[in-house]
Structures are given as C-alpha cells and as structure tokens.
Protein backbone atom coordinates (compact mmCIF):
# COMPACT_ATOMS: atom_id res chain seq x y z
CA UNK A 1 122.90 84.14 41.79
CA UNK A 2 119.66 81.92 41.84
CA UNK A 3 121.99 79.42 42.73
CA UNK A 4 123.04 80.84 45.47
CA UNK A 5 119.49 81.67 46.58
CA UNK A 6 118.51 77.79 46.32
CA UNK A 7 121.34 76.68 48.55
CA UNK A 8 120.39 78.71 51.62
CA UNK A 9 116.91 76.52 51.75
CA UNK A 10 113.22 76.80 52.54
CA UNK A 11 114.45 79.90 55.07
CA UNK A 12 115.24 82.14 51.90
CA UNK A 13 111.74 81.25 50.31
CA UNK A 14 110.33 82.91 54.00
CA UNK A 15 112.86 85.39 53.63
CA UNK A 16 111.87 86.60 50.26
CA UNK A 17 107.79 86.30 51.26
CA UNK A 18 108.83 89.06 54.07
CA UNK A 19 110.83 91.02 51.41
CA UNK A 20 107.45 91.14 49.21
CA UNK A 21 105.21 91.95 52.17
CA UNK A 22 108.32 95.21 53.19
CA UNK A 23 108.12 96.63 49.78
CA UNK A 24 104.15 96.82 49.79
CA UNK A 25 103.98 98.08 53.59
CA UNK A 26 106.79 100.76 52.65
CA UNK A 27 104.59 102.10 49.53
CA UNK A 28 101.46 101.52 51.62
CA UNK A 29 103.63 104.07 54.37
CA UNK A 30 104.49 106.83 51.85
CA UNK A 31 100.97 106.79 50.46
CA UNK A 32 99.58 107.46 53.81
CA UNK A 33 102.28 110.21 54.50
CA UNK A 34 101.51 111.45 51.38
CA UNK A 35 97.38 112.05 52.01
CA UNK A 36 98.91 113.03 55.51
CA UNK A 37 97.06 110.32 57.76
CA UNK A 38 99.95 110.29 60.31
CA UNK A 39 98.34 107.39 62.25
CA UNK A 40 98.41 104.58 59.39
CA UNK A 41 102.26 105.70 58.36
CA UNK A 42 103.25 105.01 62.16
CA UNK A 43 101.67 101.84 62.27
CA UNK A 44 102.74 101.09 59.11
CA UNK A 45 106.62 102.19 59.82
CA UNK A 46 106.30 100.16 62.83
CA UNK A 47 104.84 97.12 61.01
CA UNK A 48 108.03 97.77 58.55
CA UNK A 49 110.27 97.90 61.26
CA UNK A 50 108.99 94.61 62.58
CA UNK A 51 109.49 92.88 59.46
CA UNK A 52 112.75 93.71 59.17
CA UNK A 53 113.87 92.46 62.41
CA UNK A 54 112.24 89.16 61.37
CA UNK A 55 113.75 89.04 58.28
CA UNK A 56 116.86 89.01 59.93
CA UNK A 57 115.81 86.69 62.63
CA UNK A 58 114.67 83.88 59.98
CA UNK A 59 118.08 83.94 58.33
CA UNK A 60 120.23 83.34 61.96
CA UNK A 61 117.39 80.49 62.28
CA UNK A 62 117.89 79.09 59.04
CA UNK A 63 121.80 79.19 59.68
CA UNK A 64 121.33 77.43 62.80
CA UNK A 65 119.48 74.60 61.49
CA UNK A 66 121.93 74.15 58.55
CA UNK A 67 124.94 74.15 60.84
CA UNK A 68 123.11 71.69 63.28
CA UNK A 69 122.55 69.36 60.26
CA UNK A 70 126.03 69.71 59.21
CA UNK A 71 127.43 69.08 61.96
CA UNK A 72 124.40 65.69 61.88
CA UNK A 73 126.06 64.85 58.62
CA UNK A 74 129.74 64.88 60.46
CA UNK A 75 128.92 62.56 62.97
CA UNK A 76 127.92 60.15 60.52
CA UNK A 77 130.47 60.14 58.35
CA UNK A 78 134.05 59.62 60.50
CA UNK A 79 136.31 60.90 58.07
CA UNK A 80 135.75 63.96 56.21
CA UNK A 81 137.53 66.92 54.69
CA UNK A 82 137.88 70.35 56.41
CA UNK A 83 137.11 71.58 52.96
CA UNK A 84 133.55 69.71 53.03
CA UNK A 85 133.09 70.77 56.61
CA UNK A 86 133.50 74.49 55.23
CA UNK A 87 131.71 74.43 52.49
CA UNK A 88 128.92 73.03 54.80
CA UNK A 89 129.09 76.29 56.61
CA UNK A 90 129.08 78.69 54.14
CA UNK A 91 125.98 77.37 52.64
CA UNK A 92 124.45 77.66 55.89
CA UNK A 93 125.39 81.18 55.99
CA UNK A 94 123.77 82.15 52.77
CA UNK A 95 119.95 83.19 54.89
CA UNK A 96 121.98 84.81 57.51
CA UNK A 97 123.59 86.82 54.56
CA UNK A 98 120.05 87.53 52.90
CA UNK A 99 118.20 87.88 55.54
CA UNK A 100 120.69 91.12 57.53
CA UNK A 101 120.79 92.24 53.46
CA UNK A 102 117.34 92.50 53.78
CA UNK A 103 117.65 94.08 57.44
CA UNK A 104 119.56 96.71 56.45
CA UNK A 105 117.57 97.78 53.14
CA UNK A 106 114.64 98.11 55.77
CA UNK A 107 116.82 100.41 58.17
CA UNK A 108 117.53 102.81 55.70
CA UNK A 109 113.79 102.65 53.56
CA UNK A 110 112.58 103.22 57.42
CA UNK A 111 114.86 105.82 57.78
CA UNK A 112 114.07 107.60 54.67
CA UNK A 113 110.37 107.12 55.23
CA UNK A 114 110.52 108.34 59.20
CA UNK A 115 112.32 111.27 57.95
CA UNK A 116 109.83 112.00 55.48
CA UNK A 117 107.04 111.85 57.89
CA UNK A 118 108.62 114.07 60.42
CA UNK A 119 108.84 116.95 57.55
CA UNK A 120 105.52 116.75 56.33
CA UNK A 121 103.85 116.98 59.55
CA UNK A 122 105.47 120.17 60.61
C-alpha cells in the first residue's frame, strides 16, 4: 500500500497535507457546533468543502503531468511495449484515485456534519 502511495508522486505528498488539514477543520467544525457558534461551523464546513474539491483537483493535476511525461518518455524511446505504455498510465492514475477517495470521504464527513448543524440549531 505505501508502495502504491510512492508511485503516484510529489501530488500524493500535497494530497495527504490537505487530508491532515480536512480532519482538523472537520473536528474544529463539530466543536463549534457543539458550543453552538453557528458562524465558525459554516465557515468552517465551507473551508472543508473547499478542501475537498482541491483535493480532488491536485490528483487530476498530478495525473496530467504523469501522463504528459509518459507520453515525453514515448517519444523518446521509438519502440516500446503497450504493456509499458499502460503501466505508465496507471501509475499516473494513482493521485487521481487518492485524491476523489479523499473527495468523497469529505462529501459525506460534510454531509454528516451539515446535518448535524441543521438539528442543533433548531
């Protein structure tokens, strides 16, 4: 599995800094919903929200890039294998994989937390 993680690149690394930063806005978010300060839970689900999208956003960048320097690679070798050519683009797809993983654990923590909010402040 840490494999895995090193072959998507420095994009995972970012990917895993916004993961870090999620999980201490989300507990930051039910704190405040907890002492009822409904202002700092918006801004903080919003702020959570944010992240998310960007989290998602880095890995389709880091894919990208990895495809553009695979296909760099292919043009400077003249014959290669399909099977290198694939591999090439599965590795690049490992950040787009974390980073929508990450995506949708925010959706639903957001979710959860939103919900939350809503039924303490009626």
């Amino acid at each position: 599995m840490f494999n895995w993680f090193l072959s998507g690149g420095i994009f995972m690394w970012l990917i895993l800094v916004f993961f870090i930063v999620e999980v201490f806005i989300a507990a930051r978010a039910y704190g405040n919903i907890k002492k009822r300060l409904v202002n700092k839970a918006t801004l903080d689900l919003k702020t959570l929200l944010v992240l998310g999208v960007s989290s998602m956003a880095l890995g389709a960048i880091g894919q990208l890039l990895g495809i553009y320097a695979a296909l760099g690679a292919i043009i400077v070798a003249s014959d290669i294998s399909p099977a290198i050519v694939l591999e090439g683009f599965r590795i690049a797809s490992v950040s787009t994989v974390f980073g929508t993983g990450l995506f949708l654990v925010t959706i639903l923590v957001w979710f959860g937390l939103r919900e939350y909010l809503f039924r303490t402040t009626e």
